[in-house]
C-alpha atoms as a PDB file:
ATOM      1  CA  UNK A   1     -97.535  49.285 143.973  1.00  0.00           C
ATOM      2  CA  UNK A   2     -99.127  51.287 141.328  1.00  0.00           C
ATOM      3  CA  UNK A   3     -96.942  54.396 140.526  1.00  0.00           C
ATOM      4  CA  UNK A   4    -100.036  56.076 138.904  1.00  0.00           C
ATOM      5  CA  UNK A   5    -102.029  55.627 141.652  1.00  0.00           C
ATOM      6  CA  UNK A   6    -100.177  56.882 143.925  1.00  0.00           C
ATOM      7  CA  UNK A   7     -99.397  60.319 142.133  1.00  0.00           C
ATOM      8  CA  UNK A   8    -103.382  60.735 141.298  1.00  0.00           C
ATOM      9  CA  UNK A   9    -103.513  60.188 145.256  1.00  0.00           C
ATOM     10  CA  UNK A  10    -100.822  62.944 146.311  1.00  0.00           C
ATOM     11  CA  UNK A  11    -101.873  65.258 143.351  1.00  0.00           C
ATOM     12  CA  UNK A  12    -105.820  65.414 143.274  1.00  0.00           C
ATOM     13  CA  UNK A  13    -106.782  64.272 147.042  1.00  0.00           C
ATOM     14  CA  UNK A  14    -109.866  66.110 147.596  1.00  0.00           C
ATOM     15  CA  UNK A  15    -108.916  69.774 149.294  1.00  0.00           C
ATOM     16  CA  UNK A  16    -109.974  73.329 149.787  1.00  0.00           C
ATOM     17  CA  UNK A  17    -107.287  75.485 148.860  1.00  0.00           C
ATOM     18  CA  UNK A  18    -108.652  78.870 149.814  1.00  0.00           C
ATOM     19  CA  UNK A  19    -111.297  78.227 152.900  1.00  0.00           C
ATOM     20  CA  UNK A  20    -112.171  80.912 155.429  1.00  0.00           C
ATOM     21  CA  UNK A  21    -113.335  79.437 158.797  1.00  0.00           C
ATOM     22  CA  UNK A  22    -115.606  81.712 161.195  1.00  0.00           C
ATOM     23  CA  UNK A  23    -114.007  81.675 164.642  1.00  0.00           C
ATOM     24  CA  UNK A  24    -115.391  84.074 167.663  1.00  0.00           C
ATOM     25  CA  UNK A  25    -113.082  85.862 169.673  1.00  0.00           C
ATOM     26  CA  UNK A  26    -112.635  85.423 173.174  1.00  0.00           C
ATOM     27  CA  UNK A  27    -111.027  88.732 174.373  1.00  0.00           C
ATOM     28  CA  UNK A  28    -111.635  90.962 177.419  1.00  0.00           C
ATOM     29  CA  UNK A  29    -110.151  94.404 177.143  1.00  0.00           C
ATOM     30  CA  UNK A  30    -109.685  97.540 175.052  1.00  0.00           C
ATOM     31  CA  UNK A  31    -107.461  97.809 172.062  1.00  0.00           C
ATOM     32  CA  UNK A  32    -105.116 100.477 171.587  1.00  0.00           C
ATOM     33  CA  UNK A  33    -105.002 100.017 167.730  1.00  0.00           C
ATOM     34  CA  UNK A  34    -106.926  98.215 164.925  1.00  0.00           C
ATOM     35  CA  UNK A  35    -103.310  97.471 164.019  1.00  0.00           C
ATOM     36  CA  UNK A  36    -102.930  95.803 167.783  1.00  0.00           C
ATOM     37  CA  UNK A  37    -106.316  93.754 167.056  1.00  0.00           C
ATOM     38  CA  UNK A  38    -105.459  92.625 163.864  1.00  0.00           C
ATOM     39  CA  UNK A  39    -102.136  91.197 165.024  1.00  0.00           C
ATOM     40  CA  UNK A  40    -104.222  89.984 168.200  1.00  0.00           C
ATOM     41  CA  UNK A  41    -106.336  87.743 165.698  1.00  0.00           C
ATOM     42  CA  UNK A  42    -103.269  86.479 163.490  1.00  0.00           C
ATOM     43  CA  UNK A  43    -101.423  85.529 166.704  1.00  0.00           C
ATOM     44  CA  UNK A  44    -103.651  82.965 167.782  1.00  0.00           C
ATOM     45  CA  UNK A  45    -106.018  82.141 165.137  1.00  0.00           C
ATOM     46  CA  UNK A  46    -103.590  82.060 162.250  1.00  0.00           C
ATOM     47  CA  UNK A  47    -101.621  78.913 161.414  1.00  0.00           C
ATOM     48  CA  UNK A  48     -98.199  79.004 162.403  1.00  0.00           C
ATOM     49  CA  UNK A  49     -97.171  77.604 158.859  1.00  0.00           C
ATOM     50  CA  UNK A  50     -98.916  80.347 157.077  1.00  0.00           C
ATOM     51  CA  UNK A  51     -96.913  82.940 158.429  1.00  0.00           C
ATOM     52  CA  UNK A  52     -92.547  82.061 158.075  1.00  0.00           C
ATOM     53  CA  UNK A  53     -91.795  85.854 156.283  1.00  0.00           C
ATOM     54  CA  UNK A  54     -92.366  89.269 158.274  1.00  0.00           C
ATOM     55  CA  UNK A  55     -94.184  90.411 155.072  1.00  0.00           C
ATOM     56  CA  UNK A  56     -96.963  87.555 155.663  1.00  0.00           C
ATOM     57  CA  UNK A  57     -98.196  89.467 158.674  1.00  0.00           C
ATOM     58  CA  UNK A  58     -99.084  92.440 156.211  1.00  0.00           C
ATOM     59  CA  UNK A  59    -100.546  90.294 153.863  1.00  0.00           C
ATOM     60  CA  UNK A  60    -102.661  88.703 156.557  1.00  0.00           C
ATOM     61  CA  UNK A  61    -103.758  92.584 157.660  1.00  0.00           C
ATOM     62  CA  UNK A  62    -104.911  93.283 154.622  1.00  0.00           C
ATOM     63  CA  UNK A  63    -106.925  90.291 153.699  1.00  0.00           C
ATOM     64  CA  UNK A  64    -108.721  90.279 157.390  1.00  0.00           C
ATOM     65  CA  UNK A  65    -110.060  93.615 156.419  1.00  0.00           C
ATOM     66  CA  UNK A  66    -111.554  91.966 152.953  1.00  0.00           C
ATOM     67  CA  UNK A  67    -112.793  88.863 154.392  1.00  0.00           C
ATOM     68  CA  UNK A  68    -114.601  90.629 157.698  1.00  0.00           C
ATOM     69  CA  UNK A  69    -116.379  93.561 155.701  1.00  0.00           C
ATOM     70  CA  UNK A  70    -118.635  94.198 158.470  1.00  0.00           C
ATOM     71  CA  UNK A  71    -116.207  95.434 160.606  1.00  0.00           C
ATOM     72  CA  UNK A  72    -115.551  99.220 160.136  1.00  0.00           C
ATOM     73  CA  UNK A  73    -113.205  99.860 163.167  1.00  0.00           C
ATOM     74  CA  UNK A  74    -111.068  96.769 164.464  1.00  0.00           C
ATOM     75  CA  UNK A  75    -110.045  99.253 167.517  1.00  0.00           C
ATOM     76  CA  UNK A  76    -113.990  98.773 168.751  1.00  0.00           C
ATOM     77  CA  UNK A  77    -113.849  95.153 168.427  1.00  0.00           C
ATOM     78  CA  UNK A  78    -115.960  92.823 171.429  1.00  0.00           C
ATOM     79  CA  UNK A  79    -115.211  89.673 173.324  1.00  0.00           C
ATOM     80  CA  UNK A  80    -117.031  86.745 171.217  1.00  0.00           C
ATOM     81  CA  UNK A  81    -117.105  88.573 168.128  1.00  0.00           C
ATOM     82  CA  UNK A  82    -117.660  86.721 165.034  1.00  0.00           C
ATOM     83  CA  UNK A  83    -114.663  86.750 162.756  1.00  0.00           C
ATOM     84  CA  UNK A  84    -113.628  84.764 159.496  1.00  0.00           C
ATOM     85  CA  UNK A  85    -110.255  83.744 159.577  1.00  0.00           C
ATOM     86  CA  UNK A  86    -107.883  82.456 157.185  1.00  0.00           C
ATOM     87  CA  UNK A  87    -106.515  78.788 156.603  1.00  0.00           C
ATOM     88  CA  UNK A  88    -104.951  77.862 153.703  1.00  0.00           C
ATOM     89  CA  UNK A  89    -105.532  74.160 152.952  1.00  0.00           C
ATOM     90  CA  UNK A  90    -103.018  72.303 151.961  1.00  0.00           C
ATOM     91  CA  UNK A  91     -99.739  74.373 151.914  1.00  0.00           C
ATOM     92  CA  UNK A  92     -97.701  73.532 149.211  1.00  0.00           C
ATOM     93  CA  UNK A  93     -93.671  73.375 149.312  1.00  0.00           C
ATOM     94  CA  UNK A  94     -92.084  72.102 145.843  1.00  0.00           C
ATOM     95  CA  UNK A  95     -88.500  72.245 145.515  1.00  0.00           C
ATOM     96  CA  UNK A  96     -85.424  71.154 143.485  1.00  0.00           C
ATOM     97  CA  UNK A  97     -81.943  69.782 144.510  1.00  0.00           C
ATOM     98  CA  UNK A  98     -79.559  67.302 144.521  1.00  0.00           C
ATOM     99  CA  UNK A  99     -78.248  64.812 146.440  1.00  0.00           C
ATOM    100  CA  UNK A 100     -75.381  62.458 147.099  1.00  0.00           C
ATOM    101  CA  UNK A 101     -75.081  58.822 147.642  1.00  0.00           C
ATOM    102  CA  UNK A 102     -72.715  56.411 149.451  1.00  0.00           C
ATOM    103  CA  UNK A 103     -73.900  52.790 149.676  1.00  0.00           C
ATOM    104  CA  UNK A 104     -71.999  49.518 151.091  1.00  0.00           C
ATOM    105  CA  UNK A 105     -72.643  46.290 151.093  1.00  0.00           C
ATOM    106  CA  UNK A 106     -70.906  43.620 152.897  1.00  0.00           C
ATOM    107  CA  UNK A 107     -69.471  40.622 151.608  1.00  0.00           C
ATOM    108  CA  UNK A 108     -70.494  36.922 153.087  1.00  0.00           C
ATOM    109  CA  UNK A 109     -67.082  35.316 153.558  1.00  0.00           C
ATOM    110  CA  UNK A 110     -64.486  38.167 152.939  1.00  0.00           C
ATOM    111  CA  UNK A 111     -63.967  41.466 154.866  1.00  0.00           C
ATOM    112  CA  UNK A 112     -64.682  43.264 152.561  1.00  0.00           C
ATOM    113  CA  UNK A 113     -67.622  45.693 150.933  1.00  0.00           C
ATOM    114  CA  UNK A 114     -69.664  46.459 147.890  1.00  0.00           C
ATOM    115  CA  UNK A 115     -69.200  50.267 147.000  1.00  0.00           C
ATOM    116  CA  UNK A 116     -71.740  52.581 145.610  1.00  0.00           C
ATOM    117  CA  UNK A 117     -70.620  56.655 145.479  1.00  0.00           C
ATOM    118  CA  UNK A 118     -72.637  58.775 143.276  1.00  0.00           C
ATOM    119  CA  UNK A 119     -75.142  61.754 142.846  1.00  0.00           C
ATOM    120  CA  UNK A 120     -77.986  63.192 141.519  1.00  0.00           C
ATOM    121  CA  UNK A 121     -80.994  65.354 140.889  1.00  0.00           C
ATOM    122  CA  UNK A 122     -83.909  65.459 143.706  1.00  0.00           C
ATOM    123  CA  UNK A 123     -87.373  66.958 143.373  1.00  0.00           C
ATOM    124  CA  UNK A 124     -89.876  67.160 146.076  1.00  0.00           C
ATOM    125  CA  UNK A 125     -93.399  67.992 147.038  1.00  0.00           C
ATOM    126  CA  UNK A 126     -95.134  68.391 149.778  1.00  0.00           C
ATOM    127  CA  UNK A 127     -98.968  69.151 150.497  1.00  0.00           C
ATOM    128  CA  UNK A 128     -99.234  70.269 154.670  1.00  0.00           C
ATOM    129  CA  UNK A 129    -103.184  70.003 155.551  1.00  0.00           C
ATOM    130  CA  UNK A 130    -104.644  72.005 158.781  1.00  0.00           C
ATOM    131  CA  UNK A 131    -106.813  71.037 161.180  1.00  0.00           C
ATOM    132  CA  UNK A 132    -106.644  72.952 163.539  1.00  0.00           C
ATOM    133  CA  UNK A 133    -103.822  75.775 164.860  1.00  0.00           C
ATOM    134  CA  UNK A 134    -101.825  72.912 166.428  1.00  0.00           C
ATOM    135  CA  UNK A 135    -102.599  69.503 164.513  1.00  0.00           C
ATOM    136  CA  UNK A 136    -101.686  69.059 160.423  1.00  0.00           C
ATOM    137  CA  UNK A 137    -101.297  66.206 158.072  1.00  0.00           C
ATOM    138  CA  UNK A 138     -99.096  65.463 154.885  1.00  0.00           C
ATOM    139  CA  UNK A 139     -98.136  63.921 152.156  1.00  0.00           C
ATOM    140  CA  UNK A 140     -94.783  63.953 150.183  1.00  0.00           C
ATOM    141  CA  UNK A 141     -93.672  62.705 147.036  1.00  0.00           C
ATOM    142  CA  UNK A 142     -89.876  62.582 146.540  1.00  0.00           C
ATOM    143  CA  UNK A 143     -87.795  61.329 143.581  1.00  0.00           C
ATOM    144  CA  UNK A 144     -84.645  60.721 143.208  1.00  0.00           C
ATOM    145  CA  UNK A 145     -82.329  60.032 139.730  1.00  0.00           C
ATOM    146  CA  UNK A 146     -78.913  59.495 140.283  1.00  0.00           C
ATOM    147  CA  UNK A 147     -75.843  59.267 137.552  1.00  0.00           C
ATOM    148  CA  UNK A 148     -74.467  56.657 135.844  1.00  0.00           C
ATOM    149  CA  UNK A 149     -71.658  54.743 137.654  1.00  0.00           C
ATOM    150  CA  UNK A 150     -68.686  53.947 135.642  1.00  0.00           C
ATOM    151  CA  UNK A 151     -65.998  51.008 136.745  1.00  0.00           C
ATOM    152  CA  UNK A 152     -63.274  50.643 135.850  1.00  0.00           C
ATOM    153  CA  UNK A 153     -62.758  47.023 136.752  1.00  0.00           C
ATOM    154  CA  UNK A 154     -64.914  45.868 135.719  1.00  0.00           C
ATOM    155  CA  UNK A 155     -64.591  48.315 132.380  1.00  0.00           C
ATOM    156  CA  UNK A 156     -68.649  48.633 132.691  1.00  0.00           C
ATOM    157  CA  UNK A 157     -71.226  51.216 133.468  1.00  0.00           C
ATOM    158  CA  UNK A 158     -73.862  51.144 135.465  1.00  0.00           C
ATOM    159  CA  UNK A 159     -77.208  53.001 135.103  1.00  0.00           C
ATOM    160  CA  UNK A 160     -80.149  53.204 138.078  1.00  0.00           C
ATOM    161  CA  UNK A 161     -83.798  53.575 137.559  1.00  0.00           C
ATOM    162  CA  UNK A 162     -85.769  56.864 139.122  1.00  0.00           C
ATOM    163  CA  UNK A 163     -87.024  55.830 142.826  1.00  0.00           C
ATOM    164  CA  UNK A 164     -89.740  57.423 144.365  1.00  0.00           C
ATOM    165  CA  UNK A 165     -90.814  57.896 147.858  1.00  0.00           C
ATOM    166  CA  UNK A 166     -94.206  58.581 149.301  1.00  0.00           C
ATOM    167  CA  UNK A 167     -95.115  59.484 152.811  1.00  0.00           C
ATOM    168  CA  UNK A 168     -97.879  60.269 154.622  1.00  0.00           C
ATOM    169  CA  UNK A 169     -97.669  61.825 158.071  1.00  0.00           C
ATOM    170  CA  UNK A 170     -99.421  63.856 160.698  1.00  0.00           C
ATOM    171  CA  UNK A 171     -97.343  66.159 163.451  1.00  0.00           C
ATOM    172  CA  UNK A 172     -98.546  68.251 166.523  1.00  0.00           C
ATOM    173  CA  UNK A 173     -97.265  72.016 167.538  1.00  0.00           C
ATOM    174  CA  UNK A 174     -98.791  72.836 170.468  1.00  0.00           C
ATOM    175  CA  UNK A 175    -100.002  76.226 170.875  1.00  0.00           C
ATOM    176  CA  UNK A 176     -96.951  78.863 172.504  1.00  0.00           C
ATOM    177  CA  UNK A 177     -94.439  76.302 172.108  1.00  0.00           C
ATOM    178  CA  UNK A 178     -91.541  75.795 169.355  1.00  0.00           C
ATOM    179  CA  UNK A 179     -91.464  72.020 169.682  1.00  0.00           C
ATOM    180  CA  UNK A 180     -93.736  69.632 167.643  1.00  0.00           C
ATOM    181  CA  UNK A 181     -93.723  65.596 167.510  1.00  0.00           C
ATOM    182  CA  UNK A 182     -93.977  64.104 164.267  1.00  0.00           C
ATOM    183  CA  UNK A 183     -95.384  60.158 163.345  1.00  0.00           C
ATOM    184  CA  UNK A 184     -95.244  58.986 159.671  1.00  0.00           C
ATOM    185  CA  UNK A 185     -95.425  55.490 157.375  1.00  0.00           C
ATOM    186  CA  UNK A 186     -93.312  55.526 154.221  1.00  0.00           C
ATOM    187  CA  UNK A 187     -92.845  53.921 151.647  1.00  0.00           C
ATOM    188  CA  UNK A 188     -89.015  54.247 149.767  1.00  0.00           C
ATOM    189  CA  UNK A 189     -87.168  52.892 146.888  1.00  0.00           C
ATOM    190  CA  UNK A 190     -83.712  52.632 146.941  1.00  0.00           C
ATOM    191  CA  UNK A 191     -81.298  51.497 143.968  1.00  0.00           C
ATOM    192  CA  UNK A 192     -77.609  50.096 144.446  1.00  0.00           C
ATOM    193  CA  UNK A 193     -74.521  48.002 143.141  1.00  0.00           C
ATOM    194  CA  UNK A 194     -75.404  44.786 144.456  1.00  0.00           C
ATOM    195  CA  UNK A 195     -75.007  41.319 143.547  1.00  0.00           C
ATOM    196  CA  UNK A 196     -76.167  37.514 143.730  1.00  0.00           C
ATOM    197  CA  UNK A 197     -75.650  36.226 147.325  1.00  0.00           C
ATOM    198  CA  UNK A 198     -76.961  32.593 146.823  1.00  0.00           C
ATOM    199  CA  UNK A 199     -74.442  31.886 143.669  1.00  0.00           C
ATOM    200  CA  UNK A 200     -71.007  34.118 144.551  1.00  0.00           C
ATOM    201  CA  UNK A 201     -69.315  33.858 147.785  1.00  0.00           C
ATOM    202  CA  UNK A 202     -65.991  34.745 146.440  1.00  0.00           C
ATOM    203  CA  UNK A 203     -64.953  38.841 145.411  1.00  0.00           C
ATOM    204  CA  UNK A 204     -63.408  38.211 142.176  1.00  0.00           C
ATOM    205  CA  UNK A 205     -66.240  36.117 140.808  1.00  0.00           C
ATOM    206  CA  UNK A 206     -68.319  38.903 142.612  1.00  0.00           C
ATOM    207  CA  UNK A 207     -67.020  41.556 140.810  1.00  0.00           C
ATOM    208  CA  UNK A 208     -67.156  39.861 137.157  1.00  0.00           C
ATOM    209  CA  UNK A 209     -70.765  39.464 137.832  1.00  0.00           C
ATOM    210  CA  UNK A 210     -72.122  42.831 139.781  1.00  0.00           C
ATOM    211  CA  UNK A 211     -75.892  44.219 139.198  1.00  0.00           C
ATOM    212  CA  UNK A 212     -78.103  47.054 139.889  1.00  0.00           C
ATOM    213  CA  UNK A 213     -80.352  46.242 143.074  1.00  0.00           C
ATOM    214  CA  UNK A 214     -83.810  47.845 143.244  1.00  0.00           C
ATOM    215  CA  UNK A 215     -85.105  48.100 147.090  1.00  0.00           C
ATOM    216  CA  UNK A 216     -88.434  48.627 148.402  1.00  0.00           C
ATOM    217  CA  UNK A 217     -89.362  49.142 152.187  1.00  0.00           C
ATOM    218  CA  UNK A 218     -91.881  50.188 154.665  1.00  0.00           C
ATOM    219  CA  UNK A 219     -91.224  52.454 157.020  1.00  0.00           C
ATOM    220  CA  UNK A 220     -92.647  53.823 160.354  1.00  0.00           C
ATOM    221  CA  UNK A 221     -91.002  56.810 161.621  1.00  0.00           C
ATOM    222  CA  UNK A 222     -91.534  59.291 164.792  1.00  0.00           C
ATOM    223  CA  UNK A 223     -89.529  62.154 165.794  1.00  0.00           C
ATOM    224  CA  UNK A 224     -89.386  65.619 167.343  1.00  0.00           C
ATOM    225  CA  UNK A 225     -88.917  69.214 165.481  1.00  0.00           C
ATOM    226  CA  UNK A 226     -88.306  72.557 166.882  1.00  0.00           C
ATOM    227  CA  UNK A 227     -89.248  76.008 165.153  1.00  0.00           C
ATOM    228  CA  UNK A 228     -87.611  79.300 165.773  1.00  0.00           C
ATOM    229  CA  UNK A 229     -86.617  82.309 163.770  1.00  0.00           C
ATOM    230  CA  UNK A 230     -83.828  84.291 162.557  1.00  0.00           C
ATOM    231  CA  UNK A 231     -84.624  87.597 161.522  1.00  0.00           C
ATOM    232  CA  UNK A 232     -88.399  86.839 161.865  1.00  0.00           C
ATOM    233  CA  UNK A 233     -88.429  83.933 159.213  1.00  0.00           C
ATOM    234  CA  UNK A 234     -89.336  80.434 160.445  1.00  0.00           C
ATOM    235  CA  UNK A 235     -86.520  77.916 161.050  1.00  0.00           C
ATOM    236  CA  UNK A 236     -87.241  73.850 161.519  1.00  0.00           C
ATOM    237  CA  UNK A 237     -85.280  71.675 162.697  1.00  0.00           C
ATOM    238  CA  UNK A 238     -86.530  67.828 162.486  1.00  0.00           C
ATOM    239  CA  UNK A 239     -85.106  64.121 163.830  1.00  0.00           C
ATOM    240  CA  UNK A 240     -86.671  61.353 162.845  1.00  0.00           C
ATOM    241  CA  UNK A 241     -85.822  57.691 163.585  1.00  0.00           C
ATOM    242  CA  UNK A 242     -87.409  54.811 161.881  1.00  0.00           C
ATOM    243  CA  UNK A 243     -88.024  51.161 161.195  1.00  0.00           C
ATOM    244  CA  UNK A 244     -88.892  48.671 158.426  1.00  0.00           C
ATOM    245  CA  UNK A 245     -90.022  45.331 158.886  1.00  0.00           C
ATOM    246  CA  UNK A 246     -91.176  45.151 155.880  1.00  0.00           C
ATOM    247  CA  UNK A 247     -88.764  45.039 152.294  1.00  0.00           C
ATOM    248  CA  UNK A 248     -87.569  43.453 149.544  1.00  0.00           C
ATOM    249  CA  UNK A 249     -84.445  42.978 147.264  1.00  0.00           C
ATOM    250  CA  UNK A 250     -84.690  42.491 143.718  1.00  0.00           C
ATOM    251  CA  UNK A 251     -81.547  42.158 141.122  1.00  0.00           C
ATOM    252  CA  UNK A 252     -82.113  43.580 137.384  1.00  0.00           C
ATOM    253  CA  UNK A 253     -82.054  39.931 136.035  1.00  0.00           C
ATOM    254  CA  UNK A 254     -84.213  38.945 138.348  1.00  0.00           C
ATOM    255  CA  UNK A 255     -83.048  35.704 139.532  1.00  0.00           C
ATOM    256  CA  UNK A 256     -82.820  37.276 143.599  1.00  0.00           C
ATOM    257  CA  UNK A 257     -85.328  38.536 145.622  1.00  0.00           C
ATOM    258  CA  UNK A 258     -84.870  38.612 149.367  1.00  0.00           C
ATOM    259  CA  UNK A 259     -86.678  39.725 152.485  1.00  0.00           C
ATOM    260  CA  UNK A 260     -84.966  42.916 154.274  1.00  0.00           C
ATOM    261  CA  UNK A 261     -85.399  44.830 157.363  1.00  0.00           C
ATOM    262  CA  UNK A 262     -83.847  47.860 158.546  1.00  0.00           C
ATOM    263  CA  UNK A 263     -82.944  51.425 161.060  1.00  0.00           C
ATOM    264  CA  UNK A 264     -82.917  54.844 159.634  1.00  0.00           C
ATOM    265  CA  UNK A 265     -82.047  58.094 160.951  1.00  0.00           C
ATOM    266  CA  UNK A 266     -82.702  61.010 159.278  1.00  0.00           C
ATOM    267  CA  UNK A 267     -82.020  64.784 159.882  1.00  0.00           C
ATOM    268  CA  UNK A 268     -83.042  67.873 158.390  1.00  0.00           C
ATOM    269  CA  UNK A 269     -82.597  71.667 158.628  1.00  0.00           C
ATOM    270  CA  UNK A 270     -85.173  74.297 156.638  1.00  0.00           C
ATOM    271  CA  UNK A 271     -84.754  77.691 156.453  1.00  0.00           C
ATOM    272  CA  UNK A 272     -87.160  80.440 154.738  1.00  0.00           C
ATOM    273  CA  UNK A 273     -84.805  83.253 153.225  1.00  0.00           C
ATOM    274  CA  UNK A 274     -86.560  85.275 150.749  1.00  0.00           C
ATOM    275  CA  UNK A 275     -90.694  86.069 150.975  1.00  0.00           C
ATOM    276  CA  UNK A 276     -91.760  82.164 150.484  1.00  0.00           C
ATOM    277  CA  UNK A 277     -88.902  80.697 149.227  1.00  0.00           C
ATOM    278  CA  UNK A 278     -86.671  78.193 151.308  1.00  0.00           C
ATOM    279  CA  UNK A 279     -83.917  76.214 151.497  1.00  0.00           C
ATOM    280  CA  UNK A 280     -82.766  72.716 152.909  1.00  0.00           C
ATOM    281  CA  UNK A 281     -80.522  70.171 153.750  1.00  0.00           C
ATOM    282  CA  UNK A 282     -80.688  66.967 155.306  1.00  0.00           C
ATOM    283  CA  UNK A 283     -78.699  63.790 156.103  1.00  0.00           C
ATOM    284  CA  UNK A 284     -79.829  60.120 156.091  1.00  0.00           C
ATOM    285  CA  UNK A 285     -78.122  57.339 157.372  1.00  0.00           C
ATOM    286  CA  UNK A 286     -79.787  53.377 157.013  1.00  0.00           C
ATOM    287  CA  UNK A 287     -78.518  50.055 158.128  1.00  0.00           C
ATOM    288  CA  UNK A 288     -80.848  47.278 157.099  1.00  0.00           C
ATOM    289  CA  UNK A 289     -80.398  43.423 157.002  1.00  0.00           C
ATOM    290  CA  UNK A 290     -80.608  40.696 154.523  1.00  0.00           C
ATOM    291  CA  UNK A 291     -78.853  37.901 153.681  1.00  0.00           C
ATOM    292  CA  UNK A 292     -76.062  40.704 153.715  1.00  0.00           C
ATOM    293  CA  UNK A 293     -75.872  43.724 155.336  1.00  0.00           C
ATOM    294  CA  UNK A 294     -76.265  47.396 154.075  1.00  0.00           C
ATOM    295  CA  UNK A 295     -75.164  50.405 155.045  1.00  0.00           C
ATOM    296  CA  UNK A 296     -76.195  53.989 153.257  1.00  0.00           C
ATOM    297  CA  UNK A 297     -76.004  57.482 153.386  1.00  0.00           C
ATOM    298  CA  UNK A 298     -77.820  60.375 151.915  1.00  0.00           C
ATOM    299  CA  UNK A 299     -76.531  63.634 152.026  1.00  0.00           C
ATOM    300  CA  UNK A 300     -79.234  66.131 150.304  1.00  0.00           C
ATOM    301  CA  UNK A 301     -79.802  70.049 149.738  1.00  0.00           C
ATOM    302  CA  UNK A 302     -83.125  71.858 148.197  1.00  0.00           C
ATOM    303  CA  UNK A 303     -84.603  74.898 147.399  1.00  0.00           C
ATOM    304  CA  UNK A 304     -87.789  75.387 147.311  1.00  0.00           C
ATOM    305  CA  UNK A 305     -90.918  77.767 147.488  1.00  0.00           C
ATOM    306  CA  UNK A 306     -94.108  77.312 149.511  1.00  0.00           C
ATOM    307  CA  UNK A 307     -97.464  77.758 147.850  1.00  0.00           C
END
């Protein structure tokens, strides 16, 4: 796949990034406030995602007022009123982190494993689209670079290449509910000790002759989420299961390439602390099968800031 390709897709896919959409209200009543009105209109015609920070319901307020000039008095507002209304398209999240890495390999013959333990820098970025109030699409780009890993028998060091993941995905919150669902396809790379299955059967002759494995699969996920706040900033918590049917295993000299399929589970908790800026963690477990089997875990934790 062509990296380039893919990062002119994530980066410069066609968007508005500042579109007002004219809505008419559907209200039958008297307001006691213009305050009351305004808060009336960001409730339900506001994007959930726009608004994680109390001080995103001022800022909302305020730019109501600019973008509906023709309204002097909010209090004396009517039932199918026309209003412009805000919806930011895409919502950008970018953050920095790092990660940790535990990968094992079993051995054909012996009972015994191939271990990879190390860590590493993360970044990742994320462009949320709106549709509507309830229904949004994404895309993410994450990469990955973890350290060098040093043996000491055999005396050698091993160094990984950068891996890059790219998913696209769409999720649904209905409207006066904290649950969404969540579908998405992926596509991940994944980097490992590994060595040649078809030649060594044996551990010592295994361990003379280990290599770097570079892994690329295919993954469809679904999952639920659930929103809620804590001290009026949004909370998500997300659980997605997946499956690949489609991969491949590579070795650095090239002389194996195999057909892989796999499970994943994956887990993640965000949490907006200051204004627009976030944190996160999140674990990943993944089994998939080869000639050998795999078994890996991710362990990650971000900050980040929405845009």
């Amino acid at each position: 796949m062509n990296l380039k390709a893919l990062l002119l897709f994530l980066f410069l896919i066609p968007c508005i990034t500042n579109a007002q959409s004219n809505r008419v209200l559907v209200f039958d009543g008297n307001w006691v406030s213009e305050e009351a009105a305004i808060d009336w209109v960001i409730k339900r015609y506001i994007p959930i995602i726009s608004i994680e920070h109390p001080k995103d319901i001022n800022r909302f307020r305020n730019q109501l007022r600019e973008w509906n000039p023709r309204i002097k008095n909010w209090k004396k507002i009517k039932s199918w009123t026309p209003i412009n209304v805000y919806h930011k398209n895409p919502v950008w999240d970018v953050s920095l982190g790092f990660h940790t890495y535990s990968n094992s390999e079993e051995l054909i013959v012996e009972s015994a494993t191939i271990d990879t333990k190390t860590f590493g820098p993360t970044l990742d970025v994320r462009a949320t689209f709106t549709h509507s109030l309830t229904f949004f699409s994404y895309i993410n780009y994450k990469m990955l670079k973890k350290n060098n890993l040093d043996l000491s028998n055999p005396n050698k060091s091993y160094s990984f290449p950068v891996n890059h993941t790219f998913t696209f995905g769409i999720y649904n919150h209905p409207k006066f509910t904290n649950w969404t669902w969540e579908a998405n396809v992926e596509r991940e790379e994944l980097s490992f000790i590994s060595f040649n299955n078809k030649i060594y059967r044996i551990k010592t002759k295994i361990l003379q002759n280990l290599q770097v494995s570079k892994n690329s699969l295919y993954w469809v996920h679904a999952g639920l989420g659930w929103r809620f706040t804590i001290n009026d900033r949004g909370n998500y918590i997300n659980l997605l299961g997946g499956y690949s049917a489609l991969g491949t295993k590579k070795l650095d000299d090239g002389n194996l390439k195999e057909d892989v399929t796999g499970f994943k589970f994956h887990g993640s908790w965000k949490s907006y602390i200051v204004h627009r800026m976030w944190i996160k963690g999140y674990a990943q477990i993944t089994r998939y099968e080869g000639v050998t089997g795999t078994f890996q875990q991710q362990l990650g934790f971000y900050t980040g800031y929405t845009f």
